[in-house]
Protein backbone atom coordinates (compact mmCIF):
# COMPACT_ATOMS: atom_id res chain seq x y z
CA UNK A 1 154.05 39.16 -12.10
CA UNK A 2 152.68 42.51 -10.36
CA UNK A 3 148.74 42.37 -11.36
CA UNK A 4 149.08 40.18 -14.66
CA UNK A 5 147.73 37.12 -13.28
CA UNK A 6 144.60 39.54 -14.05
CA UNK A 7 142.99 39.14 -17.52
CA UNK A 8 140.03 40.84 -19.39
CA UNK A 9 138.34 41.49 -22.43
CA UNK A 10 136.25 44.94 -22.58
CA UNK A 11 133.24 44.91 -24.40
CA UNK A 12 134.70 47.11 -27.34
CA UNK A 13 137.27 44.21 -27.81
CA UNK A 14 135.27 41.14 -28.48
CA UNK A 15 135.50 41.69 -32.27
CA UNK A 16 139.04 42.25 -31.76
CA UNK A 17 139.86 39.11 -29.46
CA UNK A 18 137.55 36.79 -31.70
CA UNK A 19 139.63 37.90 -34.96
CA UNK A 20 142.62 37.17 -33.35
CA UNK A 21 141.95 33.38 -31.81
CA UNK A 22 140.27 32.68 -35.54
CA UNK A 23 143.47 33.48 -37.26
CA UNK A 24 145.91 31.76 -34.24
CA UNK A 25 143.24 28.87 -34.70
CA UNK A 26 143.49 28.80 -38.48
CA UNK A 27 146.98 30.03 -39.45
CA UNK A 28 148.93 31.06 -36.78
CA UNK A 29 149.68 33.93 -34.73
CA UNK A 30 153.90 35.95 -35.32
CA UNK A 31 155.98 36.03 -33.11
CA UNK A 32 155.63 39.82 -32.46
CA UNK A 33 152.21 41.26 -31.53
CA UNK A 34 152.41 45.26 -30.83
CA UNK A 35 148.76 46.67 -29.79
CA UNK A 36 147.98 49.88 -30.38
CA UNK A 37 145.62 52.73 -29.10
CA UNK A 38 145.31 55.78 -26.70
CA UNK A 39 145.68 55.80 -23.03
CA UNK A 40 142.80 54.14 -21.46
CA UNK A 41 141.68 52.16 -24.39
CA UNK A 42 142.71 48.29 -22.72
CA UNK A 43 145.72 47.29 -24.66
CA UNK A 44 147.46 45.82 -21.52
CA UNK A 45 144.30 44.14 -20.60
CA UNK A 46 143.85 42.80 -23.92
CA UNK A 47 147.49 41.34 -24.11
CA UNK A 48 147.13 39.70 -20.81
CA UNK A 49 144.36 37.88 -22.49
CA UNK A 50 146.17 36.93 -24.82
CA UNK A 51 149.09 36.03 -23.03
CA UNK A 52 147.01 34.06 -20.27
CA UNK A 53 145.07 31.72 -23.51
CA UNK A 54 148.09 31.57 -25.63
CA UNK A 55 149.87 29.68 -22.69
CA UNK A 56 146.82 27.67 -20.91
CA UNK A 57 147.78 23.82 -22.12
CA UNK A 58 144.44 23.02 -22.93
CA UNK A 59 143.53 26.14 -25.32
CA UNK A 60 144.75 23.60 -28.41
CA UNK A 61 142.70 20.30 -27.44
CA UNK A 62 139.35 22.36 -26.56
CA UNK A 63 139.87 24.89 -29.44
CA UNK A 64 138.35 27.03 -27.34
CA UNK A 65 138.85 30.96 -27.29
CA UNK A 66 139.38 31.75 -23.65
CA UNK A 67 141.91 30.19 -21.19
CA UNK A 68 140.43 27.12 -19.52
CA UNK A 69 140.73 28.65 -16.11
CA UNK A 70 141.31 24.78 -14.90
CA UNK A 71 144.74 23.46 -16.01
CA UNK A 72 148.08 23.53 -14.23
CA UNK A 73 149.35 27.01 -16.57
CA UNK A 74 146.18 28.80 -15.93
CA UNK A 75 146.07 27.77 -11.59
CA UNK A 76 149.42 29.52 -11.96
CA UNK A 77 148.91 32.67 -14.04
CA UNK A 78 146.01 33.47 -10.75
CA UNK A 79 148.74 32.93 -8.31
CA UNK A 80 150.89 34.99 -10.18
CA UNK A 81 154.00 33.36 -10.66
CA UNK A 82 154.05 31.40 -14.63
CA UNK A 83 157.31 30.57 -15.35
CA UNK A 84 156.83 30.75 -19.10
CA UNK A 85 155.72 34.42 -18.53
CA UNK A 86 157.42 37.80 -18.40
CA UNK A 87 156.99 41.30 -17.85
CA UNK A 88 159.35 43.89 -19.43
CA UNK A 89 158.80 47.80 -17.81
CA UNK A 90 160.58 50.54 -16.63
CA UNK A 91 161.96 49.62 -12.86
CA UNK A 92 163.76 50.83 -10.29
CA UNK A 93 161.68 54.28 -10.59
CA UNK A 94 163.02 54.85 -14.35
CA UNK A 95 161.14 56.26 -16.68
CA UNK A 96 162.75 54.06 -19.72
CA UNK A 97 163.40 50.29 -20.31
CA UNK A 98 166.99 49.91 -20.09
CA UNK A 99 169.09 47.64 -21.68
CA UNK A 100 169.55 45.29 -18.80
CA UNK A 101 165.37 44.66 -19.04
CA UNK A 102 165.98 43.34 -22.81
CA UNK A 103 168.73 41.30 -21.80
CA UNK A 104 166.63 39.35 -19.10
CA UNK A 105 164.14 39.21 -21.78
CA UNK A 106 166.39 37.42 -23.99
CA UNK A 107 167.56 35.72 -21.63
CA UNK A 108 164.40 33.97 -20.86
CA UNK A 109 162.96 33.24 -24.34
CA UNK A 110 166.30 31.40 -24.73
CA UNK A 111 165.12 29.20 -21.92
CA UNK A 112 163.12 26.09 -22.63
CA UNK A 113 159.28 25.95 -21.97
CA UNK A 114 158.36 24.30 -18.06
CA UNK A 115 154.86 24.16 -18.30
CA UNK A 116 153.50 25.55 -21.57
CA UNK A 117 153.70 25.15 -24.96
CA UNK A 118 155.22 28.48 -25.48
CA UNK A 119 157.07 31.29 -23.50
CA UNK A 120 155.38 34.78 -23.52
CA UNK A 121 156.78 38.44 -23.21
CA UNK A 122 155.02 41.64 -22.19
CA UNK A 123 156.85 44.10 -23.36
CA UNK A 124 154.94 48.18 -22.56
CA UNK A 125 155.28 50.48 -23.66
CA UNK A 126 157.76 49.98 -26.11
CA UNK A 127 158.38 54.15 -26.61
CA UNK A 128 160.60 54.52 -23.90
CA UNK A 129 163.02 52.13 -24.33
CA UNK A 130 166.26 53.81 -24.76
CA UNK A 131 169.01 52.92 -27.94
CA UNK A 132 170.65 51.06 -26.30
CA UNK A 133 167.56 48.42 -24.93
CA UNK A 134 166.13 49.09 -28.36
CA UNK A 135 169.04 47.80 -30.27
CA UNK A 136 169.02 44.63 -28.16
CA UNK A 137 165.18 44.28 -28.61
CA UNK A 138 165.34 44.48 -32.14
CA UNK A 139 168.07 41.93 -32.71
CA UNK A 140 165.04 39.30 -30.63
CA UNK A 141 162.61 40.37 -33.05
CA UNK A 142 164.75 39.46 -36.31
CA UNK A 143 165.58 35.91 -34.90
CA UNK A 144 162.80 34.76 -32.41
CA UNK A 145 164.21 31.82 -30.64
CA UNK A 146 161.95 28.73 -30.35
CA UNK A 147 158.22 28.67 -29.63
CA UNK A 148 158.26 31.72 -28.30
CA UNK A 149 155.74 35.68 -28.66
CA UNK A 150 156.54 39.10 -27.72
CA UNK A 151 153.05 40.89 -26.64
CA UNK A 152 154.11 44.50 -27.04
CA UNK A 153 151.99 47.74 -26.21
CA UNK A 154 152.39 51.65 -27.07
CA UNK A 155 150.10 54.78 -27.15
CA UNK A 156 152.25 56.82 -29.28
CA UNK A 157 152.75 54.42 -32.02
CA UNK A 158 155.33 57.35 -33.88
CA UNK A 159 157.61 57.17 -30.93
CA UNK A 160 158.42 53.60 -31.86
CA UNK A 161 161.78 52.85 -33.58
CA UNK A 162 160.07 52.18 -37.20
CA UNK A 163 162.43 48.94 -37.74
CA UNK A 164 161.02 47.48 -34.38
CA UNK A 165 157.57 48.67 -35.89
CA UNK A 166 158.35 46.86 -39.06
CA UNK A 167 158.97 43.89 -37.52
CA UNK A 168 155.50 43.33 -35.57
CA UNK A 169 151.75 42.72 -36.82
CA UNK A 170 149.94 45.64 -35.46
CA UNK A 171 146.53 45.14 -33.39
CA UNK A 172 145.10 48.70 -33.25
CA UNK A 173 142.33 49.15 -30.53
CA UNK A 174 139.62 51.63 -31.62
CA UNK A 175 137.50 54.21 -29.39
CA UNK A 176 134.53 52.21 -28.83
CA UNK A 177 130.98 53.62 -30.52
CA UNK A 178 129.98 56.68 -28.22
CA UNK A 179 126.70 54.97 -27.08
CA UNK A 180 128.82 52.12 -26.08
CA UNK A 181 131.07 53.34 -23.54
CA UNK A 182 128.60 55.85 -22.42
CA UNK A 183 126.44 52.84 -21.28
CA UNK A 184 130.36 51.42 -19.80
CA UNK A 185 130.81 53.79 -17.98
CA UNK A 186 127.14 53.83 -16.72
CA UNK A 187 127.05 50.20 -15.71
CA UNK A 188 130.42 51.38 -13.97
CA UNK A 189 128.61 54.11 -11.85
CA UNK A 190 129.03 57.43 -13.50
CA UNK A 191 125.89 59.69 -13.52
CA UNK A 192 125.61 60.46 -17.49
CA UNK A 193 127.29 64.19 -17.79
CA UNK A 194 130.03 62.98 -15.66
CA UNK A 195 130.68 60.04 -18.35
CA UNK A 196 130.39 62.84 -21.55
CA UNK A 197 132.83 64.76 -19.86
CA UNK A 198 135.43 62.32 -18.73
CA UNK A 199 135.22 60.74 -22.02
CA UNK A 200 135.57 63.76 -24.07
CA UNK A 201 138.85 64.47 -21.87
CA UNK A 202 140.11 61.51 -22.55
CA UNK A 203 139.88 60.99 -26.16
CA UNK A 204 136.82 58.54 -25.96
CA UNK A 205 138.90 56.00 -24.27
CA UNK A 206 136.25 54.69 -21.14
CA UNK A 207 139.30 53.07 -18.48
CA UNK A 208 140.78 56.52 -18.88
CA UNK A 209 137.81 58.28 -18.33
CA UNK A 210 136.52 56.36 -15.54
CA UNK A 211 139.73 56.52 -13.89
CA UNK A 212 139.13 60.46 -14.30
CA UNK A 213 136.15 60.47 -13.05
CA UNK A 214 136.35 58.41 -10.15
CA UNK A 215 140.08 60.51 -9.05
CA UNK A 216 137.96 63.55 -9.09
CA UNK A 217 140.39 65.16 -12.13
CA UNK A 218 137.84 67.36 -13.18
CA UNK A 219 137.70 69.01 -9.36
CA UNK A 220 141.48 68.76 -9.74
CA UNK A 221 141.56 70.77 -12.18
CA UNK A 222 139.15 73.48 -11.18
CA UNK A 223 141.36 74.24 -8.32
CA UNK A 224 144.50 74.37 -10.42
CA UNK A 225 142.94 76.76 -13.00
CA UNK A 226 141.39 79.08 -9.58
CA UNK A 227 145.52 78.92 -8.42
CA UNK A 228 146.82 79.45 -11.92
CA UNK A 229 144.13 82.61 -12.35
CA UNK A 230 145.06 83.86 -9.04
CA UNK A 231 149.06 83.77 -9.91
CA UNK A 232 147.97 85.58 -13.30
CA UNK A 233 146.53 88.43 -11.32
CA UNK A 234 149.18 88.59 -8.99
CA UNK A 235 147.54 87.01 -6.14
CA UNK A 236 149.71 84.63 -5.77
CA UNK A 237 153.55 84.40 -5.45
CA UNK A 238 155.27 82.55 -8.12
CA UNK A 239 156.89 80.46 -5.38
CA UNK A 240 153.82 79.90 -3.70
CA UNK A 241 151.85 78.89 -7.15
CA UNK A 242 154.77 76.18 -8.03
CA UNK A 243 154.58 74.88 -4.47
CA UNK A 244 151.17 74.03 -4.62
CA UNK A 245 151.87 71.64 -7.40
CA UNK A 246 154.82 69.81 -5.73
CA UNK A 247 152.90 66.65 -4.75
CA UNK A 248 151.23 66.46 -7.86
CA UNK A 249 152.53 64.34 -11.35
CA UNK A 250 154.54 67.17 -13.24
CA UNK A 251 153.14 65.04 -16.42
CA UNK A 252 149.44 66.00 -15.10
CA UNK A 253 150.54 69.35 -14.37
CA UNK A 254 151.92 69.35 -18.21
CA UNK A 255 149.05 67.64 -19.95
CA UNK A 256 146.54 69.91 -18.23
CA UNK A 257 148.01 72.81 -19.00
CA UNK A 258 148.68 71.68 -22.81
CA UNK A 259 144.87 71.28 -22.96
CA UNK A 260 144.34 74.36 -21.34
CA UNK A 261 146.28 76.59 -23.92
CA UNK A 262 144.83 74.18 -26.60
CA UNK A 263 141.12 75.41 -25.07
CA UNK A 264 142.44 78.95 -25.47
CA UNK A 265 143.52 78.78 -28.83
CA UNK A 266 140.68 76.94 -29.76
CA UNK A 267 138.14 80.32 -28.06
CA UNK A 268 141.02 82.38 -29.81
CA UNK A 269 139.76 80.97 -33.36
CA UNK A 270 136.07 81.47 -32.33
CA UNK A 271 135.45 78.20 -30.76
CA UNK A 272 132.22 77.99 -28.67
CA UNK A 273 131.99 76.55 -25.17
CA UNK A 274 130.46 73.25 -26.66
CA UNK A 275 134.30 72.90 -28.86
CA UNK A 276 136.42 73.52 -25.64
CA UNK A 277 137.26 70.45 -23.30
CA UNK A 278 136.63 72.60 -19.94
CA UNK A 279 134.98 75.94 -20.88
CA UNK A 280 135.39 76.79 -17.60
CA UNK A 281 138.72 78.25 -18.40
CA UNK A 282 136.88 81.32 -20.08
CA UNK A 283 135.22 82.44 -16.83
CA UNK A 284 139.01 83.13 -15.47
CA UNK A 285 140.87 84.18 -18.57
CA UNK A 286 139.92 86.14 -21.87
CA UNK A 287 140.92 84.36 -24.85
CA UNK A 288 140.58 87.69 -27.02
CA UNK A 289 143.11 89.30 -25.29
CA UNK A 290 145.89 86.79 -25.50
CA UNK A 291 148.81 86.71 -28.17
CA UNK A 292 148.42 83.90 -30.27
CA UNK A 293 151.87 84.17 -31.40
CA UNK A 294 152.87 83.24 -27.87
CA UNK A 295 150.16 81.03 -27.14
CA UNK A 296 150.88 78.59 -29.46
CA UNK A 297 154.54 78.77 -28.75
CA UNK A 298 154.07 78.35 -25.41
CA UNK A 299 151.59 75.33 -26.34
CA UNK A 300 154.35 73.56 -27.90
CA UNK A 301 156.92 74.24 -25.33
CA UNK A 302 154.58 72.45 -22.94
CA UNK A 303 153.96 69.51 -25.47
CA UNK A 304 157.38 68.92 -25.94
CA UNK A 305 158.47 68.69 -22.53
CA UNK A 306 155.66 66.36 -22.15
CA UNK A 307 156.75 64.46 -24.78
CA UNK A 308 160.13 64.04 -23.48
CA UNK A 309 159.31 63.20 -19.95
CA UNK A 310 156.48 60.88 -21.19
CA UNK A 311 159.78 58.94 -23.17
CA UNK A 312 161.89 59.14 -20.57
CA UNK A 313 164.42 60.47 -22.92
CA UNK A 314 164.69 64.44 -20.51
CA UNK A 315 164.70 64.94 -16.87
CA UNK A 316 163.55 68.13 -15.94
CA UNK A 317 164.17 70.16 -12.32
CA UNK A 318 160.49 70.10 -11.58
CA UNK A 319 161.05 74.08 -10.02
CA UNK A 320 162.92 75.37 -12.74
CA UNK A 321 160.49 74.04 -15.27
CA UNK A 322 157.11 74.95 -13.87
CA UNK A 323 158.85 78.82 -12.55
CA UNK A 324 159.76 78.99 -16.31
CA UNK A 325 156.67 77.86 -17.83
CA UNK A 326 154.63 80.39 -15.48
CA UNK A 327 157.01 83.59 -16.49
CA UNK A 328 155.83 82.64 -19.64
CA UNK A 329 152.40 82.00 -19.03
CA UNK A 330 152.87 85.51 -17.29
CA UNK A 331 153.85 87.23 -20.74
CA UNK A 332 151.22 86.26 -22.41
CA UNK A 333 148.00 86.89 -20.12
CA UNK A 334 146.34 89.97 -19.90
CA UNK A 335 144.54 90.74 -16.54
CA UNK A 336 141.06 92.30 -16.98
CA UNK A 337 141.13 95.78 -17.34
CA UNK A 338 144.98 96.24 -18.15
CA UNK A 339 145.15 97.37 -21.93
């Protein structure tokens, strides 16, 4: 069960998981659950939650709304290993689900209960799986066997094949109040500018930003935008500057430098520092000077690559796409003092 045998409900969630044990408690919960939000936000944790109560055997006679922690279902979701759980991902180093996942999938909700009540599914995220795993999902969905629930989770709700969509009740997970994960992240030890930052860079989501924050992304990203200024000014071979990234996540690589030609734009359009995510950017590159015509094309070359890997749906030769994505980069930047 990898790390699912670990459950949690964030502080931003309570209102959330108390809604949804009061309607299980009074009406029912479907069969199909699909939690929404942006990276970060604690949809996996919260569907582990909800996995861990829905199948503690107790939950029903103690109407209670967390798991006991005591009973024979909840001594084995901590070790790991419920039999009346399952985890649907991408494996084998894929970037999609395949069809083969959904099949085991189905294959196990048409199974009969062992210690539980119920069977549950975690399905995430449910964007990259492919036609093919889709199809198959979607067929589960229309006729849920027995007493059985799919826990399903995506951060790019749009992505989602809208009859698979159609078929679930959607939990959305909001961005907490700003005060709110400030003080998260505080309790979590961040020093107070840190925690603006990393939550501003991460779309107010606080897991994401403390994950930032405590993998030094911001320093990451410093040193990229030093390499990328010294490529731009000819310091730096373009063989050299695509090296340099090698060991690093080309979806990083992408998103960073999608919200660094998003910055640029935004300075373009008369932006201030205090509107740009790292404002650092216009100590290395003039905004003034650049072409928007090609900036924003260039933005949304970069977006849609990330999109596709992201999906799993395009592979890309790491060297070719980077080399390509500099040349253009190249067009488009105007050293200081060349008119």
């Amino acid at each position: 069960m990898s790390d699912s045998h670990w459950t949690h409900v964030y502080p931003w969630q309570s209102g959330l998981w108390n809604d949804l044990i009061k309607r299980h408690q009074q009406q029912g919960l479907p069969h199909a659950l699909m939690f929404t939000g942006v990276r970060g936000i604690g949809k996996h944790a919260l569907a582990l939650q909800t996995a861990r109560w829905l199948l503690c055997t107790r939950r029903i006679e103690q109407q209670a709304g967390v798991a006991c922690g005591e009973c024979h279902s909840c001594r084995l979701w901590q070790a790991g290993n419920h039999p009346d759980f399952m985890e649907c991902k991408p494996e084998d180093g894929s970037r999609q689900i395949r069809i083969d996942g959904v099949r085991k999938l189905n294959e196990f909700l048409m199974q009969t209960p062992q210690i539980s009540a119920c069977q549950v599914v975690n399905l995430h995220p449910v964007e990259v799986l492919n036609a093919n795993a889709a199809n198959a999902l979607l067929k589960t969905l229309e006729e849920p066997p027995g007493e059985s629930f799919l826990l399903l989770e995506t951060e790019r709700l749009g992505s989602v094949m809208p009859t698979i969509r159609s078929r679930c009740q959607r939990l959305a997970l909001a961005t907490p109040p700003h005060q709110q994960a400030i003080d998260w992240m505080l309790a979590n030890g961040c020093d107070p500018a840190a925690a603006a930052q990393a939550l501003r860079m991460n779309q107010m989501a606080p897991i994401a930003a403390l994950q930032w924050v405590q993998q030094q992304r911001h320093e990451q990203h410093q040193t990229w935008l030093q390499q990328l200024q010294q490529w731009s000014n000819g310091a730096l071979p373009l063989d050299a500057m695509v090296t340099i990234w090698k060991n690093d996540e080309l979806a990083d690589v992408l998103a960073w430098l999608g919200q660094l030609t998003a910055d640029l734009m935004r300075a373009h359009m008369g932006a201030d520092t205090t509107q740009l995510l790292e404002p650092e950017v216009l100590g290395c590159f003039d905004a003034a000077t650049l072409q928007p015509a090609k900036l924003i094309a260039l933005h949304d070359r970069i977006n849609k690559a990330l999109g596709q890997l992201q999906s799993g749906a395009s592979f890309f030769n790491r060297q070719l796409l980077l080399e390509s994505l500099m040349i253009e980069w190249q067009t488009l930047v105007t050293e200081p003092g060349r008119h």
